[in-house]
C-alpha atoms as a PDB file:
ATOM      1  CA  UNK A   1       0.000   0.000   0.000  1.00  0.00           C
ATOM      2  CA  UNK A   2       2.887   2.310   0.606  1.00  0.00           C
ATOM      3  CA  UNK A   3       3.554   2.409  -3.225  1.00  0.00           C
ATOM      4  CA  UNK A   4      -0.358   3.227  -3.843  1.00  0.00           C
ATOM      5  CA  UNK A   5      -0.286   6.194  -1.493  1.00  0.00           C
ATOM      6  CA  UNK A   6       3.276   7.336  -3.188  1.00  0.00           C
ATOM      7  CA  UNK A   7       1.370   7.020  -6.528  1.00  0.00           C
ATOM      8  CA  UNK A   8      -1.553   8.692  -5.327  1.00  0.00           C
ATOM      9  CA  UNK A   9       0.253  11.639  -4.375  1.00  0.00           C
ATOM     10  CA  UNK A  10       2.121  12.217  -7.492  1.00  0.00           C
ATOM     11  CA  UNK A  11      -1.057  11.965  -9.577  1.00  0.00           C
ATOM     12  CA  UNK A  12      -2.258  14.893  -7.046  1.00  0.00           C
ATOM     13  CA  UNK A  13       0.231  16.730  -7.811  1.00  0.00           C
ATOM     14  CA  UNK A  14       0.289  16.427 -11.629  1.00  0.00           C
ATOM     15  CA  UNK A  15      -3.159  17.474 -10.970  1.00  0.00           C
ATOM     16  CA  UNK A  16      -1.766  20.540  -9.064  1.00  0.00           C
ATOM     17  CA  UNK A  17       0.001  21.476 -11.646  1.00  0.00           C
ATOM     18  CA  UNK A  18      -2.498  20.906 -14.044  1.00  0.00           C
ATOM     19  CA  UNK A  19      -4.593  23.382 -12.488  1.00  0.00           C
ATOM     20  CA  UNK A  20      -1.949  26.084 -12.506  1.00  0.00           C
ATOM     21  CA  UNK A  21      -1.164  25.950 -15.772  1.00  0.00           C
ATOM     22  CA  UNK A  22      -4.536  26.348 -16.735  1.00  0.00           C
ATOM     23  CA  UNK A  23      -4.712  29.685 -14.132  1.00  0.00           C
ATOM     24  CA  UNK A  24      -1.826  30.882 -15.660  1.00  0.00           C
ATOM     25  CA  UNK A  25      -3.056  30.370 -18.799  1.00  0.00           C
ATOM     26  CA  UNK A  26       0.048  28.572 -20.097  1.00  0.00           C
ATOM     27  CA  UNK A  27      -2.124  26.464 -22.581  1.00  0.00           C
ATOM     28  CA  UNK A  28      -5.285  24.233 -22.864  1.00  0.00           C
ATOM     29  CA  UNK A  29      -5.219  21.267 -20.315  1.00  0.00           C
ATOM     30  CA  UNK A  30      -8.586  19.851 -21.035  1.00  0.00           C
ATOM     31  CA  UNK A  31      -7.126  16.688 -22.780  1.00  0.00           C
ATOM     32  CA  UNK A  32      -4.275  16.584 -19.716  1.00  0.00           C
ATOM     33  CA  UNK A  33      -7.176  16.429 -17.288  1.00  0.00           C
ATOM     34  CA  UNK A  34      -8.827  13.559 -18.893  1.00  0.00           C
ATOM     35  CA  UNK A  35      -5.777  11.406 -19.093  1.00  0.00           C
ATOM     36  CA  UNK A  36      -5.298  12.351 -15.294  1.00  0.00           C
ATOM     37  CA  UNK A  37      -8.956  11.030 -14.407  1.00  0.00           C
ATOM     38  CA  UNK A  38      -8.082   7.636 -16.278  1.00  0.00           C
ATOM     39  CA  UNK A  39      -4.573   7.273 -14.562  1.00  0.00           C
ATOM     40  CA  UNK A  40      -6.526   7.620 -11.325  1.00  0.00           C
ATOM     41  CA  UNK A  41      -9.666   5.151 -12.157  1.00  0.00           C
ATOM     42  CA  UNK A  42      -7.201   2.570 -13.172  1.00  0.00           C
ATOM     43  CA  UNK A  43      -4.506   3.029 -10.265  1.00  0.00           C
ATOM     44  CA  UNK A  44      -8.031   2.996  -7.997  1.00  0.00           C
ATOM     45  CA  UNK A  45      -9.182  -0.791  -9.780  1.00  0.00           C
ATOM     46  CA  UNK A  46      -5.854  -1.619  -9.539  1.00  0.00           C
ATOM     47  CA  UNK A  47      -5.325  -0.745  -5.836  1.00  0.00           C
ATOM     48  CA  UNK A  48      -8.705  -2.486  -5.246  1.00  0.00           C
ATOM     49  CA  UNK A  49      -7.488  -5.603  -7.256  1.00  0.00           C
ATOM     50  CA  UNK A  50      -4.143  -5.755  -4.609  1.00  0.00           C
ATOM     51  CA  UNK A  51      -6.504  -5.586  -1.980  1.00  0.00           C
ATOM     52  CA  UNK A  52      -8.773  -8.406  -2.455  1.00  0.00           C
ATOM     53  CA  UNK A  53      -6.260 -10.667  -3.750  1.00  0.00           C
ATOM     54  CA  UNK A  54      -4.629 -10.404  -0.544  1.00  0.00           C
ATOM     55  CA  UNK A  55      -7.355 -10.750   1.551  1.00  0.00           C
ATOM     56  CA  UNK A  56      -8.655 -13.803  -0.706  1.00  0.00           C
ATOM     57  CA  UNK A  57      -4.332 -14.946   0.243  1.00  0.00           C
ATOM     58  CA  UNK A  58      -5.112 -14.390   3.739  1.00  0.00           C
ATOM     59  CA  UNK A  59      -8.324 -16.159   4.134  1.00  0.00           C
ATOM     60  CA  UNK A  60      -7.071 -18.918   2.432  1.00  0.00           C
ATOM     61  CA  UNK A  61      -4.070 -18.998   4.694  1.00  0.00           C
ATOM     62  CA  UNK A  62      -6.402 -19.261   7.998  1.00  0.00           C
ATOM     63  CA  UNK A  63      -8.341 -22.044   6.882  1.00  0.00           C
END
């Protein structure tokens, strides 16, 4: 999970800077902003994915 939080903070901060280049008015960042929101629906599924599959690996590891 460490990695996941790591990766979820850079992806907040591309989106930081996504935002002030748009206020600044550096250029248009509407197609930037919907690559962003993919990159952070798949690291989400993907996060989700890790999760289960370990908790599937640890309930199997109880029984």
């Amino acid at each position: 999970m460490r990695f996941y939080n790591i990766a979820r903070g850079s992806l907040e901060e591309c989106r930081y800077y996504l935002i002030l280049t748009r206020d600044l008015k550096y250029c248009d960042v509407s197609d930037s902003k919907l690559l962003l929101e993919e990159v952070s629906k798949l690291l989400e599924a993907y996060c989700q994915s890790v999760l289960n599959s370990e908790f599937l690996w640890l309930c199997r590891g109880m029984k």
